[in-house]
PDB file of N, CA and C in Angstrom:
ATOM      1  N   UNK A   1     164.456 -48.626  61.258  1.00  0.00           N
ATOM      2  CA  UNK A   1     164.494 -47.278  61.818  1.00  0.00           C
ATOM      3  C   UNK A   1     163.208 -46.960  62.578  1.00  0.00           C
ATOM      4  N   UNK A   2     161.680 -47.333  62.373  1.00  0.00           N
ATOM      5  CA  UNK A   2     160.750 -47.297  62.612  1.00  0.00           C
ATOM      6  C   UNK A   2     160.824 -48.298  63.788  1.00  0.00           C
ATOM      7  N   UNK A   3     161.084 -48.610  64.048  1.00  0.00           N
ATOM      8  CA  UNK A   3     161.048 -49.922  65.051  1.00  0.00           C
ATOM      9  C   UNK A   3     162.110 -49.162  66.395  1.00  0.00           C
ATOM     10  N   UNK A   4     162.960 -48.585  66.092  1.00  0.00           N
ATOM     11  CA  UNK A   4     164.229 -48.007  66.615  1.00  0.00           C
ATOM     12  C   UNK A   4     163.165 -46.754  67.362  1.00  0.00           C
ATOM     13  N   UNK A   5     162.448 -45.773  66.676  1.00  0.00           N
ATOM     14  CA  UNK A   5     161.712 -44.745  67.414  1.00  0.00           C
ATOM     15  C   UNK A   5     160.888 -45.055  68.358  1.00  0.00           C
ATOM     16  N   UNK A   6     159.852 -46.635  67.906  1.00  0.00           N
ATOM     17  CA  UNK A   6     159.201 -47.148  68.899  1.00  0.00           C
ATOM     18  C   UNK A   6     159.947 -47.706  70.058  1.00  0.00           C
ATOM     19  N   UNK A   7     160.967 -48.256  70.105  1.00  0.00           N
ATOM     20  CA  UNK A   7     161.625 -48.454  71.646  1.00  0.00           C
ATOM     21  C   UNK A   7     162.172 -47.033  72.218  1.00  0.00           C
ATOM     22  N   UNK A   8     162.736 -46.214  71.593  1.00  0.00           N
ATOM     23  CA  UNK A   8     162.986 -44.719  71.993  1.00  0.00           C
ATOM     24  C   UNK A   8     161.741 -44.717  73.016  1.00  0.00           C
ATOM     25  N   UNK A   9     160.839 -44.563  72.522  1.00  0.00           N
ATOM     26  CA  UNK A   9     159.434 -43.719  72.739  1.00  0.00           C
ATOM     27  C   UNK A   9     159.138 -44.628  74.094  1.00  0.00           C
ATOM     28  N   UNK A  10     159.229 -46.349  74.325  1.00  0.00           N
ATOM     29  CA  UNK A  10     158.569 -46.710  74.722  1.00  0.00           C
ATOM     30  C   UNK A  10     159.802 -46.479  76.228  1.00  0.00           C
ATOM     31  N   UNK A  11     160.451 -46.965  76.327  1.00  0.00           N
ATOM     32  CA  UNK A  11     161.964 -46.859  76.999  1.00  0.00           C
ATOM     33  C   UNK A  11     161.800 -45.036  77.915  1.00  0.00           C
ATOM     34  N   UNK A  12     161.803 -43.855  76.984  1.00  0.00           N
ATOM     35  CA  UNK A  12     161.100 -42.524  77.422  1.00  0.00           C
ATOM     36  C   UNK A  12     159.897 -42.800  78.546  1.00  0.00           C
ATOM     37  N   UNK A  13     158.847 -43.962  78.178  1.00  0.00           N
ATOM     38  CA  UNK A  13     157.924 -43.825  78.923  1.00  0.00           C
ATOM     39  C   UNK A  13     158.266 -44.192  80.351  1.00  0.00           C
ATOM     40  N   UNK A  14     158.889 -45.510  80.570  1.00  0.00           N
ATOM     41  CA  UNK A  14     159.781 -46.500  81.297  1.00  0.00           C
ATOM     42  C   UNK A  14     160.456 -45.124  82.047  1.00  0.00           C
ATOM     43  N   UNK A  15     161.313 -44.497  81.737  1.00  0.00           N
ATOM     44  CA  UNK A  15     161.916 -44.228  82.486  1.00  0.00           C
ATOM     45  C   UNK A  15     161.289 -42.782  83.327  1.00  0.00           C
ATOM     46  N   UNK A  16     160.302 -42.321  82.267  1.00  0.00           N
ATOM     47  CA  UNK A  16     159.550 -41.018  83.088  1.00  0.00           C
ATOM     48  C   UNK A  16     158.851 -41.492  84.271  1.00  0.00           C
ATOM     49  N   UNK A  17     158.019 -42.950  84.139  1.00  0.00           N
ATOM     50  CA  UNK A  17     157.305 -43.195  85.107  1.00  0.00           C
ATOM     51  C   UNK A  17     158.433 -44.077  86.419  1.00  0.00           C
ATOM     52  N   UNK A  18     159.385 -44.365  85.969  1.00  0.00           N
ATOM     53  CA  UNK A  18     160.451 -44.397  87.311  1.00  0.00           C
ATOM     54  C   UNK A  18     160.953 -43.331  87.839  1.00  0.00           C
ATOM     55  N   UNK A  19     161.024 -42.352  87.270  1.00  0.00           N
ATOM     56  CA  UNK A  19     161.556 -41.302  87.896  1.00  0.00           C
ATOM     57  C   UNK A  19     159.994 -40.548  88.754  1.00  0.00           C
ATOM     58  N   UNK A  20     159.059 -40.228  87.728  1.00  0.00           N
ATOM     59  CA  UNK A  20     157.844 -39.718  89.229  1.00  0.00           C
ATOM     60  C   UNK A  20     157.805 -40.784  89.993  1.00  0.00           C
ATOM     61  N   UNK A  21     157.642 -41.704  89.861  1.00  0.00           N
ATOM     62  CA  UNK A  21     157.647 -42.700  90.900  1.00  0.00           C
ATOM     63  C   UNK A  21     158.933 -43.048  92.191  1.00  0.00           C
ATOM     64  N   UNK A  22     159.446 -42.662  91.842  1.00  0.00           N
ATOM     65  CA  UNK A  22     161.360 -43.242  92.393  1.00  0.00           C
ATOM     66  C   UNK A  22     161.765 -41.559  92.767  1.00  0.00           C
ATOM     67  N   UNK A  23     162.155 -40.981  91.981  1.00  0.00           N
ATOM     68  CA  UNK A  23     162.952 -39.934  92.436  1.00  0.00           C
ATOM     69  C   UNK A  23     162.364 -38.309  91.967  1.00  0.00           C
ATOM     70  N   UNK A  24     162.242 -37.529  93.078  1.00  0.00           N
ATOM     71  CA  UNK A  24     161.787 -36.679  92.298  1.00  0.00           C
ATOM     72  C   UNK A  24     162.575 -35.054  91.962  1.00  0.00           C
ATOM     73  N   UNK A  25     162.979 -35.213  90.353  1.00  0.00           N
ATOM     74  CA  UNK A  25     164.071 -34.439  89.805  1.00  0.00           C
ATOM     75  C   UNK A  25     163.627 -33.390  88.796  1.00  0.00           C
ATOM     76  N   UNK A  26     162.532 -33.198  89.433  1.00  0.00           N
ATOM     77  CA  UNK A  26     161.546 -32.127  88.566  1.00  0.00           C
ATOM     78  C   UNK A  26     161.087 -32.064  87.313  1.00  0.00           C
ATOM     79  N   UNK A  27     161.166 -31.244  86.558  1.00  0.00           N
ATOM     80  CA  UNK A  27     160.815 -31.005  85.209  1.00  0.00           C
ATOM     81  C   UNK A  27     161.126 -31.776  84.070  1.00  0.00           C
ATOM     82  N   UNK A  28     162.694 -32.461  84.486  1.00  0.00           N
ATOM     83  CA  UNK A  28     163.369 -33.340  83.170  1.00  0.00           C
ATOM     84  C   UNK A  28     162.542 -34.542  82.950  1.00  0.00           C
ATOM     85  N   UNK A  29     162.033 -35.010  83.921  1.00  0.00           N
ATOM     86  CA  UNK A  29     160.588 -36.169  84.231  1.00  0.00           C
ATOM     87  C   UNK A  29     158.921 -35.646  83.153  1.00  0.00           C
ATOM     88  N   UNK A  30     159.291 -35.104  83.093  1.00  0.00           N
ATOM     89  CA  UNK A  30     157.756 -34.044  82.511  1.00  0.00           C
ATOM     90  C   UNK A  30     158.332 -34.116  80.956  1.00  0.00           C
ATOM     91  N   UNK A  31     159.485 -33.542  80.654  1.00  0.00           N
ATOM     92  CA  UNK A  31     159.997 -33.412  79.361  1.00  0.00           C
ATOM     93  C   UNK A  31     160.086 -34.518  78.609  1.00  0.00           C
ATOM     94  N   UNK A  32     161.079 -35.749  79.532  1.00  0.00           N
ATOM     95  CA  UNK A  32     160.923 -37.275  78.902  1.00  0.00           C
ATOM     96  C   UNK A  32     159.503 -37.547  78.647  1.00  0.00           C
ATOM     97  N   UNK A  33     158.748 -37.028  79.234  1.00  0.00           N
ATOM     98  CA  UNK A  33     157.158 -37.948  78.636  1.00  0.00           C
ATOM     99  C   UNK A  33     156.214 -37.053  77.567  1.00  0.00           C
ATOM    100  N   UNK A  34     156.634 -35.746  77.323  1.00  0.00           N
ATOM    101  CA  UNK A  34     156.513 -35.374  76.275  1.00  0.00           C
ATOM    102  C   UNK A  34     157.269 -35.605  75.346  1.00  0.00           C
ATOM    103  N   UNK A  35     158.308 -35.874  75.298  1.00  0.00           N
ATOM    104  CA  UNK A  35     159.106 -36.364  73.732  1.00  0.00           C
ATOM    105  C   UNK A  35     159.005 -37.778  73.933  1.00  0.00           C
ATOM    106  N   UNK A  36     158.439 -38.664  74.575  1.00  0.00           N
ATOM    107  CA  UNK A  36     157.354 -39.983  74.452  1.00  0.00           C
ATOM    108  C   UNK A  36     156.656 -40.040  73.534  1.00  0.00           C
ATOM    109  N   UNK A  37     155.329 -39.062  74.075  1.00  0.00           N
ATOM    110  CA  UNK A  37     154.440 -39.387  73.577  1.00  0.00           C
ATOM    111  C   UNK A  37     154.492 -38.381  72.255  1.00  0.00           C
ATOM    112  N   UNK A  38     154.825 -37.334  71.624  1.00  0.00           N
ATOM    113  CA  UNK A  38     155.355 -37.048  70.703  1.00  0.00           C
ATOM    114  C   UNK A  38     155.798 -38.618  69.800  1.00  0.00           C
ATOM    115  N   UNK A  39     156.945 -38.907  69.566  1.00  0.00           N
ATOM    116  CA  UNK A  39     157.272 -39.881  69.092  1.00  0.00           C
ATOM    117  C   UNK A  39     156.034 -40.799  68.590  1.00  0.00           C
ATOM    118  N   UNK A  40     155.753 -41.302  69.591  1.00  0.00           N
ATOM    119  CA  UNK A  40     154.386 -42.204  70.025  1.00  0.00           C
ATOM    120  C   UNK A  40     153.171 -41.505  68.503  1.00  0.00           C
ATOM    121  N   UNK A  41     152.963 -40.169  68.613  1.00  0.00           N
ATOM    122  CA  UNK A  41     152.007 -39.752  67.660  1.00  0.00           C
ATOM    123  C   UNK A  41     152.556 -39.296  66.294  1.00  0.00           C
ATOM    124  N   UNK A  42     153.554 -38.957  66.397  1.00  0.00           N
ATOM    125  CA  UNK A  42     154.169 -39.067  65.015  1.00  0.00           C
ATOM    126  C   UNK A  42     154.546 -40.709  64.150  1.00  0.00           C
ATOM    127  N   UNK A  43     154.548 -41.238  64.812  1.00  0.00           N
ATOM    128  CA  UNK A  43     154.542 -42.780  64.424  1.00  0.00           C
ATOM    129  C   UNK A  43     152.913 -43.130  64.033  1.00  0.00           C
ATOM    130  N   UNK A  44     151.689 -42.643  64.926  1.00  0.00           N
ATOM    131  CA  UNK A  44     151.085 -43.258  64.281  1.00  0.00           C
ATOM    132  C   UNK A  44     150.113 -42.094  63.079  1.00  0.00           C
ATOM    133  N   UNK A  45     150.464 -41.155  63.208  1.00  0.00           N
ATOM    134  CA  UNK A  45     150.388 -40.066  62.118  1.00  0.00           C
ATOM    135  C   UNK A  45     151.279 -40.921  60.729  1.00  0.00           C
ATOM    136  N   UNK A  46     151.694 -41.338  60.946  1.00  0.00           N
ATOM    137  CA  UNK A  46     152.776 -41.314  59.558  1.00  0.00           C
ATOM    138  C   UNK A  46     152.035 -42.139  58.881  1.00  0.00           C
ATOM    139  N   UNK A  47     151.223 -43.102  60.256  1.00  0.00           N
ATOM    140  CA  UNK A  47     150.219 -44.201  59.196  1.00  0.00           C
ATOM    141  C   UNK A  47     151.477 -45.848  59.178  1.00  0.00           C
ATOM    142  N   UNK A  48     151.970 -45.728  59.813  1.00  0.00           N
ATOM    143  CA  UNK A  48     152.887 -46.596  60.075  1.00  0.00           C
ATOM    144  C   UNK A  48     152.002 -47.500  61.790  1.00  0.00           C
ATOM    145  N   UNK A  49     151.453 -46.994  62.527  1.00  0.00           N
ATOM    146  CA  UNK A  49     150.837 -47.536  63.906  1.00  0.00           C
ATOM    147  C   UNK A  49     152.091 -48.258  64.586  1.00  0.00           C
ATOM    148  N   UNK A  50     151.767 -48.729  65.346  1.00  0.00           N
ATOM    149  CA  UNK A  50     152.516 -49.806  66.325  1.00  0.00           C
ATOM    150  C   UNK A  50     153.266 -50.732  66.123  1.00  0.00           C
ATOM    151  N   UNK A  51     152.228 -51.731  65.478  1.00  0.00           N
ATOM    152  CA  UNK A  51     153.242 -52.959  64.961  1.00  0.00           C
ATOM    153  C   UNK A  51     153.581 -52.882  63.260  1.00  0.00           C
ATOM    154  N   UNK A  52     154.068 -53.616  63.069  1.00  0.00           N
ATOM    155  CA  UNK A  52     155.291 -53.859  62.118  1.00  0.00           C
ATOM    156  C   UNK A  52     154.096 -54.259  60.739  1.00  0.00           C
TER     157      UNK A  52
END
């Protein structure tokens, strides 16, 4: 399950930075990279970090 949030999170990043980059569709681009990096800090808050 922990492993499952980190591709969420990382995949969120992936696609925020294709979209400012590629297309520009305003705000929903801004939102994906806050519930990124969210994810991203609740993972390593939990004391769980990055890898496995």
């Amino acid at each position: 399950m922990s492993n499952l949030l980190y591709l969420i999170a990382v995949l969120l990043v992936i696609f925020w930075a294709l979209g400012f980059l590629v297309y520009n569709t305003g705000g929903i681009i801004h939102i994906l990279l806050v519930i990124a990096v969210i994810a991203i800090l609740l993972r390593i808050i939990s004391g769980k970090g990055i890898t496995k």
